[in-house]
Protein backbone atom coordinates (compact mmCIF):
# COMPACT_ATOMS: atom_id res chain seq x y z
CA UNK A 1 105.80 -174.72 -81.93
CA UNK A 2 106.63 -175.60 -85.47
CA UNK A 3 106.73 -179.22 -84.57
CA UNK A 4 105.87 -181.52 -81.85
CA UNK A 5 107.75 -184.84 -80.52
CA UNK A 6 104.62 -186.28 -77.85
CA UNK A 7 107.58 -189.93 -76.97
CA UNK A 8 110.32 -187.08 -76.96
CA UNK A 9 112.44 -186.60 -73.71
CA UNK A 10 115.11 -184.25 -73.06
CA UNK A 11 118.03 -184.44 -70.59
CA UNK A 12 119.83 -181.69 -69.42
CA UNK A 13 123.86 -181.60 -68.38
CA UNK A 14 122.98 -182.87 -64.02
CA UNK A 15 120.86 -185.88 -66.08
CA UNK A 16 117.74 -184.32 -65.50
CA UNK A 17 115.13 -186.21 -67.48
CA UNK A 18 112.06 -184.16 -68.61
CA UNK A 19 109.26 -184.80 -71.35
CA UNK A 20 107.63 -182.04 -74.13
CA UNK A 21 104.72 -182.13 -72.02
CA UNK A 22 106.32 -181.25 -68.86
CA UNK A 23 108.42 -178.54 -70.67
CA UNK A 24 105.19 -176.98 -71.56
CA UNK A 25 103.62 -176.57 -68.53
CA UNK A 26 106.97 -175.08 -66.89
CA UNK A 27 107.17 -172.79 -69.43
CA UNK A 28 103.52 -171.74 -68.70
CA UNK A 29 104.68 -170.93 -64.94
CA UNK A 30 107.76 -169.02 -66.31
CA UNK A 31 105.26 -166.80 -67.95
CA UNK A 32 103.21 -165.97 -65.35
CA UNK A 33 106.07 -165.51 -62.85
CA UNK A 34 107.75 -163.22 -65.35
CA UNK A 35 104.96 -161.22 -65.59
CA UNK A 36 104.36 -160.77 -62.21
CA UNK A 37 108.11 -159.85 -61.39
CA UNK A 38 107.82 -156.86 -64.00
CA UNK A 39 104.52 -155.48 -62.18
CA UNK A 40 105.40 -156.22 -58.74
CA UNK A 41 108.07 -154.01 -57.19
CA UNK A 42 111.40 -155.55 -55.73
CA UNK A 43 113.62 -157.22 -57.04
CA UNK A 44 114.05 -158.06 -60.50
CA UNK A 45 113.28 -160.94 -61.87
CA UNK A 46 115.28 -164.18 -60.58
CA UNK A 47 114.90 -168.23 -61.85
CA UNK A 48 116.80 -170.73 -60.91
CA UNK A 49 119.72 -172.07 -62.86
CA UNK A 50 117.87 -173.90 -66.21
CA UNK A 51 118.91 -174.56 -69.32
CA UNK A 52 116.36 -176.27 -72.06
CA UNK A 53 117.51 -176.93 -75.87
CA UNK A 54 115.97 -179.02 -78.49
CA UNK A 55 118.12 -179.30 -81.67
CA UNK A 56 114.92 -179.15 -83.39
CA UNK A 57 113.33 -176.97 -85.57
CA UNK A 58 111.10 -175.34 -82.39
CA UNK A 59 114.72 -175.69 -80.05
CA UNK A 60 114.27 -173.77 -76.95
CA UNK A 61 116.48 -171.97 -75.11
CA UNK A 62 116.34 -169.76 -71.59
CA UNK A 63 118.64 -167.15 -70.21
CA UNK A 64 120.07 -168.26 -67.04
CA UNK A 65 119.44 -166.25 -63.60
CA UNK A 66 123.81 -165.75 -63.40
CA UNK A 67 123.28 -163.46 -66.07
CA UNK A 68 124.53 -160.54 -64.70
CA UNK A 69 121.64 -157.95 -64.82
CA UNK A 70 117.84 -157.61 -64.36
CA UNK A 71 115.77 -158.11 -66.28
CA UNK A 72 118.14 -159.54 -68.83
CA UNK A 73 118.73 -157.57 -72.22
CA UNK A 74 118.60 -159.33 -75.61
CA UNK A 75 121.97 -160.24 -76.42
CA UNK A 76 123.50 -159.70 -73.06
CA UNK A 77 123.80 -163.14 -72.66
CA UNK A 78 124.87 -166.38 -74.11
CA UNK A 79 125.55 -169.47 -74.35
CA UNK A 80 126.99 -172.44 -76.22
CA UNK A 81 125.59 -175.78 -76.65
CA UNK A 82 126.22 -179.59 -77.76
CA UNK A 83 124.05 -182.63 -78.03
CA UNK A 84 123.66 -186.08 -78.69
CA UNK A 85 120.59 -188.85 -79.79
CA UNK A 86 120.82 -192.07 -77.70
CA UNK A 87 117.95 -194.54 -76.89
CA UNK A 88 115.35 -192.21 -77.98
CA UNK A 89 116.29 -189.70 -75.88
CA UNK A 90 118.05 -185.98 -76.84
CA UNK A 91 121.57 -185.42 -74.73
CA UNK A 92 122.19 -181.62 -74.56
CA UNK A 93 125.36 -179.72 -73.00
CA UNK A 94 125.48 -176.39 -72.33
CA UNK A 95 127.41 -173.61 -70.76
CA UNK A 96 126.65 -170.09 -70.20
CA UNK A 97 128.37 -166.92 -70.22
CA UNK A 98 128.07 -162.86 -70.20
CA UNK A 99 128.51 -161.04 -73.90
CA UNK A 100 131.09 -158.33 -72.10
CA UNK A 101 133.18 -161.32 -71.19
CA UNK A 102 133.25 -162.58 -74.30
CA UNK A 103 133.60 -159.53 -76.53
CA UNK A 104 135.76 -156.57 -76.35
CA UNK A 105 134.33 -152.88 -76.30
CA UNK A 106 133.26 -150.94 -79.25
CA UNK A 107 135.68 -148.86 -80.80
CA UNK A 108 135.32 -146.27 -83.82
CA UNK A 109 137.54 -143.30 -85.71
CA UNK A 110 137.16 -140.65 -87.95
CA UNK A 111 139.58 -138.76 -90.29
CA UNK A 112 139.21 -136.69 -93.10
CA UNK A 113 140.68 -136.41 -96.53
CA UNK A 114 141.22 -132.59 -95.97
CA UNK A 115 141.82 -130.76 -92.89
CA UNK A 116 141.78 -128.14 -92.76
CA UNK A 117 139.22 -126.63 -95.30
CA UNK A 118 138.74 -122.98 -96.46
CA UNK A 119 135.39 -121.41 -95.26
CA UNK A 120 132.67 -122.64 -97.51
CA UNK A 121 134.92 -125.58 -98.85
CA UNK A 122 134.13 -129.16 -97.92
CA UNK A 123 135.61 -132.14 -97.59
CA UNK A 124 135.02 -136.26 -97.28
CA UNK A 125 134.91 -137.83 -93.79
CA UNK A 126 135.52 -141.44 -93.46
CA UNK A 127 134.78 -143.67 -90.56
CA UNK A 128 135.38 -147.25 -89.17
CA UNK A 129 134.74 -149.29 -86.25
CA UNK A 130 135.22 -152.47 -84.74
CA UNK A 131 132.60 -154.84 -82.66
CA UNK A 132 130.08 -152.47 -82.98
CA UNK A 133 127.38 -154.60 -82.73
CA UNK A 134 124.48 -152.44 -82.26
CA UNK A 135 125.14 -148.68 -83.36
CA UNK A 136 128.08 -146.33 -84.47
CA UNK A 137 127.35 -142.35 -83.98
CA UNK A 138 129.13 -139.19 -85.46
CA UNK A 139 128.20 -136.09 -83.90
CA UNK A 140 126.72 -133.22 -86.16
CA UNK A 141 126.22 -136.46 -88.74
CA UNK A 142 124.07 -138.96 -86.66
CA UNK A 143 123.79 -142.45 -86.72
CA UNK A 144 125.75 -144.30 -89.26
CA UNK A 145 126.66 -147.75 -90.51
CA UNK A 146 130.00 -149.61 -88.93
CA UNK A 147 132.00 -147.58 -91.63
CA UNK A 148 131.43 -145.26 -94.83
CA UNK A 149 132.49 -142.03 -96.00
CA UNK A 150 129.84 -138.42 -96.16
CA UNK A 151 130.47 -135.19 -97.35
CA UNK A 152 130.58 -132.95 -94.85
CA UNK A 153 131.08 -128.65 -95.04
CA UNK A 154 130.72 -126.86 -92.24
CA UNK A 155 131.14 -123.18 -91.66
CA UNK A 156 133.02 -123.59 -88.58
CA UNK A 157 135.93 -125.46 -86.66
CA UNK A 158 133.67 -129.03 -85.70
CA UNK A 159 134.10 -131.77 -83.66
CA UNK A 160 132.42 -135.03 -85.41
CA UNK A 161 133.68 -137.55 -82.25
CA UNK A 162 132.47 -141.14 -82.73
CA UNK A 163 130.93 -143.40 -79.85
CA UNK A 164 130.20 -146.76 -80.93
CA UNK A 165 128.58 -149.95 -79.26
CA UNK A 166 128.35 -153.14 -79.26
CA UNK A 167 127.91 -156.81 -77.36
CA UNK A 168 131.14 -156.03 -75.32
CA UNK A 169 129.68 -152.55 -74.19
CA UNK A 170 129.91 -148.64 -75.48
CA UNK A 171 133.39 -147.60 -76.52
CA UNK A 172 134.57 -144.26 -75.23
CA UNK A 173 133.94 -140.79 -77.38
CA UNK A 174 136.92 -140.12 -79.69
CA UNK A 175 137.31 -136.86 -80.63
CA UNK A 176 137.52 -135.99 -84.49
CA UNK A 177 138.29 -131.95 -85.04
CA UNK A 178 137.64 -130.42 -88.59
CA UNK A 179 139.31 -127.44 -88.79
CA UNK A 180 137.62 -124.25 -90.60
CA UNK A 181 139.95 -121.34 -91.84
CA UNK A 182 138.51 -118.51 -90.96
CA UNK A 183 136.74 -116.44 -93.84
CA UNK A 184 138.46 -114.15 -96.35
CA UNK A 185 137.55 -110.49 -96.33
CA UNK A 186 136.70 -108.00 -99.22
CA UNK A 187 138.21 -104.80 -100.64
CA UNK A 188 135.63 -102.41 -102.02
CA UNK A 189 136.18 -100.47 -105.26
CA UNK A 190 137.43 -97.51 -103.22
CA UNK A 191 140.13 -99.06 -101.00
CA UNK A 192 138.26 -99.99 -97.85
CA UNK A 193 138.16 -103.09 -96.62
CA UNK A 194 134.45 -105.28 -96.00
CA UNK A 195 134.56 -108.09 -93.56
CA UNK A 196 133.09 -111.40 -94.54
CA UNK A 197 129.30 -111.47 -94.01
CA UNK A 198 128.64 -107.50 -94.02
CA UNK A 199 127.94 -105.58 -96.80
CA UNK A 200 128.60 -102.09 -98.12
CA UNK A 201 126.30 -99.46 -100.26
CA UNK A 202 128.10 -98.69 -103.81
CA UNK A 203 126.33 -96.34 -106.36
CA UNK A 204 126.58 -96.82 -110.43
CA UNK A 205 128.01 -93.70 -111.13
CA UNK A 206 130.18 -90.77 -108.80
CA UNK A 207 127.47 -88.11 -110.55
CA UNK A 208 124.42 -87.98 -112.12
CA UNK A 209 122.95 -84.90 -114.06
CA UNK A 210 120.40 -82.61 -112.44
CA UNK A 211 116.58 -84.37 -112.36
CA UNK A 212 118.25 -87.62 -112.53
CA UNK A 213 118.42 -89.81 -109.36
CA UNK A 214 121.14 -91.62 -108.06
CA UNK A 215 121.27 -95.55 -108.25
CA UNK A 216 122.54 -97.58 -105.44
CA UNK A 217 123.25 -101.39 -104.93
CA UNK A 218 124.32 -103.12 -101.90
CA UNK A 219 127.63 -105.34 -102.54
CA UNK A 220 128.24 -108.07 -99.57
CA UNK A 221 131.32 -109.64 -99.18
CA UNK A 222 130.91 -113.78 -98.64
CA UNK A 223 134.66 -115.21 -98.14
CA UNK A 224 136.63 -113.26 -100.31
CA UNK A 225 133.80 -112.59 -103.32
CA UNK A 226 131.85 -108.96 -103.10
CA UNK A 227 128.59 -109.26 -105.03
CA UNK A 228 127.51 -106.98 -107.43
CA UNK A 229 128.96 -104.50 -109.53
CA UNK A 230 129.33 -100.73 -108.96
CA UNK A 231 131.85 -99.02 -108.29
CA UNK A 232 131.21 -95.49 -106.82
CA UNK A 233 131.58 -94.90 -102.88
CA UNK A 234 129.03 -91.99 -103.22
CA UNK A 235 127.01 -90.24 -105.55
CA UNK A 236 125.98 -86.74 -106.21
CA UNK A 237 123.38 -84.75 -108.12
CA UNK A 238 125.11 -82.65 -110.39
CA UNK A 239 124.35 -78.74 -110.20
CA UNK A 240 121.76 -76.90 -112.54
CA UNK A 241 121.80 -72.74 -113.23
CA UNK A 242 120.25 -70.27 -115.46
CA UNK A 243 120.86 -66.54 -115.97
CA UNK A 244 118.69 -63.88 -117.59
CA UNK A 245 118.71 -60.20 -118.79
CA UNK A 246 115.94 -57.38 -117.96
CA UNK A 247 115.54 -55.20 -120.44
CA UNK A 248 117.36 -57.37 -123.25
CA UNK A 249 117.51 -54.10 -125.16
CA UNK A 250 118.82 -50.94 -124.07
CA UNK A 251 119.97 -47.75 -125.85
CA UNK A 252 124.03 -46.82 -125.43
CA UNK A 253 124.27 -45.24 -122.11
CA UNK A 254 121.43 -46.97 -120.35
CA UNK A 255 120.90 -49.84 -117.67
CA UNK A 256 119.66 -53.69 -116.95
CA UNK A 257 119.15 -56.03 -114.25
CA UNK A 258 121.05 -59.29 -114.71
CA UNK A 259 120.38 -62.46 -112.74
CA UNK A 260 120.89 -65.93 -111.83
CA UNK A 261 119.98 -68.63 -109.87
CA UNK A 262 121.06 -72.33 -109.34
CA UNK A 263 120.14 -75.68 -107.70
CA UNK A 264 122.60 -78.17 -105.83
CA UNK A 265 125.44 -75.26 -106.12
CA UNK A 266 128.14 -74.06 -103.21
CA UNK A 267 129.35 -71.14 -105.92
CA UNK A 268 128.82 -69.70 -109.17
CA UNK A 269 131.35 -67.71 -111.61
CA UNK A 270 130.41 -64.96 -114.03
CA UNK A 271 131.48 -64.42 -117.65
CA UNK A 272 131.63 -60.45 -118.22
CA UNK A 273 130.36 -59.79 -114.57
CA UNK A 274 131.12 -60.58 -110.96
CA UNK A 275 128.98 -62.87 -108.65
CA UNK A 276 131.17 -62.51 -105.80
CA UNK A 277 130.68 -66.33 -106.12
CA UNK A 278 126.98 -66.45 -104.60
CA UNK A 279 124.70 -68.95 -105.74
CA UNK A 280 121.97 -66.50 -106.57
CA UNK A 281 121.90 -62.61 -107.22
CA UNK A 282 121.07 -59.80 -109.53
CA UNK A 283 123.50 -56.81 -110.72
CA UNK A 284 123.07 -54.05 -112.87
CA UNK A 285 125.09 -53.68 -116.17
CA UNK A 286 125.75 -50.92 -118.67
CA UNK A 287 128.14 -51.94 -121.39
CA UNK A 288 128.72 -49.84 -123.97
CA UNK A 289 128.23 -52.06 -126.68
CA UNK A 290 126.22 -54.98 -127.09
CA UNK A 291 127.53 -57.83 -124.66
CA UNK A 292 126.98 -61.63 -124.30
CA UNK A 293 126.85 -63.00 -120.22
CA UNK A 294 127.76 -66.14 -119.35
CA UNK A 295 127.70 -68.29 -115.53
CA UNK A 296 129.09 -71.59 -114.52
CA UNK A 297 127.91 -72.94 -111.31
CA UNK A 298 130.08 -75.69 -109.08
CA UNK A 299 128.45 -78.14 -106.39
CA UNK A 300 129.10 -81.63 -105.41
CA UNK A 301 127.85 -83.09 -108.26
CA UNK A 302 130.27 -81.64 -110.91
CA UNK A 303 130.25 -78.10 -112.75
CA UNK A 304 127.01 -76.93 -114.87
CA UNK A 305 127.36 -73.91 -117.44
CA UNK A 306 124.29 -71.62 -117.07
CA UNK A 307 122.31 -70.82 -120.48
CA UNK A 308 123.83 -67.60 -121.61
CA UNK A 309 121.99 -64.14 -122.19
CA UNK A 310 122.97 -61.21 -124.21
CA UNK A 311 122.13 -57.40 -123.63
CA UNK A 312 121.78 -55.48 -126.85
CA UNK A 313 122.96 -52.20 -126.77
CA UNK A 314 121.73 -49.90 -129.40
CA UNK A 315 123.23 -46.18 -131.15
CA UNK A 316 122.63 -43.07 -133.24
CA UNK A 317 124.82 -44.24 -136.32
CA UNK A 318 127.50 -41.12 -136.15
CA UNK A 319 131.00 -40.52 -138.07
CA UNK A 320 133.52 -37.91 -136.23
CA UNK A 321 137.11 -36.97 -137.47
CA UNK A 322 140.29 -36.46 -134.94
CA UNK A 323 144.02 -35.79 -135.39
CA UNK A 324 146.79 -38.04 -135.37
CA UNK A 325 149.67 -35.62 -136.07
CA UNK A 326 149.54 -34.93 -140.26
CA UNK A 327 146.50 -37.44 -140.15
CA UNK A 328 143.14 -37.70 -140.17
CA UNK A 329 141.64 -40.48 -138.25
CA UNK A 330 138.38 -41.83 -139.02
CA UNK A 331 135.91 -43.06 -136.06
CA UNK A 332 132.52 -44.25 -137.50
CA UNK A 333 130.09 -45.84 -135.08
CA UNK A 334 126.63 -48.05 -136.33
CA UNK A 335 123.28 -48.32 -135.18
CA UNK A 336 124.10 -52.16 -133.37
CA UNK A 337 127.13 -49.72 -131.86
CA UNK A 338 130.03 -50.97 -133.63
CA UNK A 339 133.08 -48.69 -133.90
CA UNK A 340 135.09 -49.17 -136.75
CA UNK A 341 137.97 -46.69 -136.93
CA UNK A 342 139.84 -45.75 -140.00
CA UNK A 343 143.59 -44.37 -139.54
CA UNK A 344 145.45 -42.96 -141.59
CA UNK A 345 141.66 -41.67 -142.99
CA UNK A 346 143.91 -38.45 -145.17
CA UNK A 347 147.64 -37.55 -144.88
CA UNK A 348 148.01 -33.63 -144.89
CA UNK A 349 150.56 -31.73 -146.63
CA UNK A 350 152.10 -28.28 -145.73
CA UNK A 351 150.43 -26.18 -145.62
CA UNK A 352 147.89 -27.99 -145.76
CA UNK A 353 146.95 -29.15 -141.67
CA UNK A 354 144.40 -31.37 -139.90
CA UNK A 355 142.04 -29.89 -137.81
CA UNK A 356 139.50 -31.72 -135.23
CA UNK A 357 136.19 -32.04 -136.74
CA UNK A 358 137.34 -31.87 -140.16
CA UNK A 359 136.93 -34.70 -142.50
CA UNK A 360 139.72 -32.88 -144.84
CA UNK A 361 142.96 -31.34 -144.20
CA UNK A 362 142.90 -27.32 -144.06
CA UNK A 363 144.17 -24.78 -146.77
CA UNK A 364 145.23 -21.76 -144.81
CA UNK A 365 144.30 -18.54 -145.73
CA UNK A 366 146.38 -16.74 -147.61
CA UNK A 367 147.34 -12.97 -146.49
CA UNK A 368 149.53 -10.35 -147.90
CA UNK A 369 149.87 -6.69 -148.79
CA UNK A 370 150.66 -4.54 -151.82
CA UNK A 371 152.56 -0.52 -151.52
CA UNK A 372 153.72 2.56 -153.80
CA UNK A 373 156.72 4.25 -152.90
CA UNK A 374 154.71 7.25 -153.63
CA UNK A 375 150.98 7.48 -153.37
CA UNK A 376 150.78 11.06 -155.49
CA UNK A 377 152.93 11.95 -158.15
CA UNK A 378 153.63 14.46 -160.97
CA UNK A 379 152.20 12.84 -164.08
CA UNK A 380 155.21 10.96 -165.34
CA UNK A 381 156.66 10.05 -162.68
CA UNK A 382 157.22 6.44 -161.60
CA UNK A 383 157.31 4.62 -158.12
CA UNK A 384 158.08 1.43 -156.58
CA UNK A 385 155.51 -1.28 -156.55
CA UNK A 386 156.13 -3.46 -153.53
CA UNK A 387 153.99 -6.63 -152.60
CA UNK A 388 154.41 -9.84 -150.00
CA UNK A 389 152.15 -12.83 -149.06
CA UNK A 390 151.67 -15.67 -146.17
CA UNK A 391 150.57 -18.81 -147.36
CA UNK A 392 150.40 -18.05 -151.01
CA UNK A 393 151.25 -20.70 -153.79
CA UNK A 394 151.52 -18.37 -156.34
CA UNK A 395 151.17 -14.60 -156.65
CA UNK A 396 150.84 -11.94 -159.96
CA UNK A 397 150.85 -8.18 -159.83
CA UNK A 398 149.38 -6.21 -163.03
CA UNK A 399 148.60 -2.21 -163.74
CA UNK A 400 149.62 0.71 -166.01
CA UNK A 401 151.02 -1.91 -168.24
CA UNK A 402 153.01 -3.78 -165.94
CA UNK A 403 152.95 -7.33 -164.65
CA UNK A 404 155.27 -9.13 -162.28
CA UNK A 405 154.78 -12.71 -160.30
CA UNK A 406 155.82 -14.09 -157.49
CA UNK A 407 154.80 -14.48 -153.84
CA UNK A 408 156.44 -11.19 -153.08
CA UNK A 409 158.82 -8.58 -154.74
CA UNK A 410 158.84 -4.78 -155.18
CA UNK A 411 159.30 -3.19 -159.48
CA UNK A 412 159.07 0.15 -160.61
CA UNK A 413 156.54 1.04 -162.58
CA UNK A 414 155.64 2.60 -165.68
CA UNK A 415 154.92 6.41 -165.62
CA UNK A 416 152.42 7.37 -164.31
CA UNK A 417 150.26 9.30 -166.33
CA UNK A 418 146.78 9.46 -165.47
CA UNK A 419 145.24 9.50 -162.06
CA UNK A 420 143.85 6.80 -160.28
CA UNK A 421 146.47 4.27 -161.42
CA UNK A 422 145.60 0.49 -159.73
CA UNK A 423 148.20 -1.72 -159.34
CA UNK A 424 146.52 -5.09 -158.36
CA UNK A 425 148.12 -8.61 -156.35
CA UNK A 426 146.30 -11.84 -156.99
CA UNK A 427 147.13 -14.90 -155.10
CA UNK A 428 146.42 -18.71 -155.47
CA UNK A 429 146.64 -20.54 -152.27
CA UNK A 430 146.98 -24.38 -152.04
CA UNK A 431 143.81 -25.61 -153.23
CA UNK A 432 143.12 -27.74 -156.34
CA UNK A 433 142.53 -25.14 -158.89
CA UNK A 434 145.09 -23.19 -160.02
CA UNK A 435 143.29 -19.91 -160.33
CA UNK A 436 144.57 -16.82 -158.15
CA UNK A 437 141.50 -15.96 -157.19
CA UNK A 438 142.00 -16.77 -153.88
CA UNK A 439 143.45 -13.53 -152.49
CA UNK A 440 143.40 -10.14 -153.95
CA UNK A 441 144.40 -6.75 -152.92
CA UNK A 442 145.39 -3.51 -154.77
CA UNK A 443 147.14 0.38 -154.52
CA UNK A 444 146.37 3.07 -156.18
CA UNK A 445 148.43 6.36 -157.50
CA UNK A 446 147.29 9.76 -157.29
CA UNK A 447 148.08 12.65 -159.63
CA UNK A 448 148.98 15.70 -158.54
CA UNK A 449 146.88 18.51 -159.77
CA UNK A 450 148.30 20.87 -162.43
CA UNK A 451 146.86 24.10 -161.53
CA UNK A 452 146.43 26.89 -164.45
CA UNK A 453 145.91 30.59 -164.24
CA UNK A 454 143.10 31.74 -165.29
């Protein structure tokens, strides 16, 4: 004890006198028959109705045996208390009673400044209670003081009930629901929808060329937000071709093997040939002239032209000359095969014609005849001179002194007087000069012998 009165006595409410020294040695026995009641079984621990206070610093006090259980917990019983000093000797009062008679159950509650809350939102809950004397408790917070506030964010609908207790016993639970709305869904690039928690492949780009690789990302969709950032439900290699030419040279009449293949293609096109829309083949060509090939091949990925090829067809450089009516047409041909054609090449005039082959229009030939009346005469006598012509531009007939012109006509001559008269016809045809030289005929005359008598 903290301090000791040896002439002290105490007195207790029946006028029970007892001295310090007495105390002390009861409260000895107490011990030991304490002890000995919590490691002997039976019944709990009993005493018999005592009360002891000192108004002193080292006052004593002991929990009577009408406390209701056993063994007796702290602060399950009480007890109140009044004394007096006379004649040297301390006057004490008391009266004992149970805590649960004397103060009411615990109670708590809980509310919340939000309910409910969108999913992954939070909110403040508060709390109070009253005569909780020794602990409050949230569920899903723990234990917490008699009141306060906490943040609080859960991902689901959650009951944070209170229980509280005290010195007039443990309240009942109270229930305290926090509602969660459920999470919002996604909607990916292309239209479909992505729950909340799963997640969905998306590419960078709906293509990519040939020897590149596609690149993927996986977008998950938390309440409403999908991560990342691409946009493309799928992705494709795009399609590759090429196309070549065996021989690359040929001469004008011959063959070659043309070919193609491709990679990631369902069908290829040809320019200046047929692929019959395979992805692969070989045909043979002959063009006539030299001739540029071109493919395109279509897959998944997109459309990729092929590298083009050209055949080169070769030829004897040649010129040849054809009829159009009065014209002459012009068809020259080069080594590299080009045809160039020239039309109207020459314009002919009658009677001047065009003839196949001919790189100039045709003068016709010119024909006629020439005639006496009388082949032999007497000497002296005169005949007719008669001429006509096909195709003749000019004609002239000269002999024995005469001359006439024209294309045709008939004159009389000059006597004839000596034999072996020549009457001659010269004609110019159509050509550039304007000699007639180009036809020429002639008659000749007779005499008739004179006979004499010898």
């Amino acid at each position: 004890m903290k301090k000791s009165a040896p002439s002290a006595h105490y007195k207790d409410s029946n006028g029970l006198t007892i001295s310090s020294r007495e105390i002390g040695l009861f409260l000895t026995g107490l011990v030991v028959i304490f002890i000995v009641a919590h490691v002997s079984p039976g019944d709990g621990f009993r005493s018999e109705e005592l009360a002891f206070s000192d108004p002193h610093d080292s006052g004593l006090g002991i929990v009577p045996a009408s406390c209701p259980s056993s063994p007796h917990y702290f602060g399950e019983c009480s007890y109140s208390q009044s004394a007096y000093y006379a004649q040297n000797t301390y006057y004490v009062q008391s009266a004992y009673y149970t805590q649960s008679s004397y103060y009411s159950p615990a109670t708590c509650s809980v509310w919340f400044n939000q309910n409910p809350i969108a999913y992954g939102g939070g909110t403040t809950l508060n709390w109070t209670s009253s005569q909780a004397h020794s602990w409050v408790y949230i569920w899903n917070v723990g234990y917490v003081g008699a009141s306060g506030s906490t943040a609080v964010a859960p991902l689901a609908t959650t009951n944070y009930a209170c229980q509280a207790s005290g010195l007039g016993g443990t309240g009942s639970v109270s229930d305290a629901w926090l509602t969660v709305n459920p999470p919002v869904n996604c909607t990916a690039p292309w239209g479909s929808t992505v729950t909340h928690g799963a997640s969905v492949t998306a590419y960078q780009a709906a293509t990519v060329p040939y020897g590149q690789s596609c690149v993927s990302q996986s977008r998950t969709c938390t309440n409403g937000t999908l991560s990342g950032t691409y946009q493309y439900q799928s992705c494709a290699v795009g399609p590759a071709c090429s196309l070549s030419v065996n021989p690359a040279s040929v001469v004008q009449g011959q063959s070659s093997s043309l070919s193609w293949t491709s990679q990631n293609a369902t069908s290829c096109t040809g320019g200046n040939f047929s692929t019959g829309g395979a992805t692969a083949g070989a045909v043979s060509v002959a063009p006539s002239l030299t001739t540029a090939y071109t493919a395109s091949c279509t897959g998944p990925g997109g459309t990729a032209q092929c590298s083009g090829t050209t055949l080169t067809v070769s030829c004897a450089p040649q010129t040849t000359y054809s009829c159009s009516g009065s014209s002459i047409v012009q068809t020259s041909i080069s080594s590299a095969c080009a045809v160039s054609v020239v039309n109207p090449y020459a314009t002919c005039v009658a009677p001047r014609f065009c003839v196949n082959g001919a790189s100039s229009c045709v003068i016709p030939d010119v024909t006629g005849s020439i005639s006496a009346s009388q082949s032999i005469v007497l000497p002296g006598a005169r005949v007719t001179i008669s001429w006509s012509t096909t195709d003749a531009v000019s004609c002239a007939v000269s002999g024995n002194g005469n001359t006439w012109s024209g294309t045709s006509g008939s004159q009389s001559s000059n006597p004839i007087v000596t034999s072996n008269t020549t009457y001659t016809l010269s004609c110019d045809n159509a050509d550039d000069d304007s000699i007639e030289d180009d036809f020429i005929t002639s008659v000749s005359i007779q005499l008739l012998p004179e006979w004499q008598e010898l």
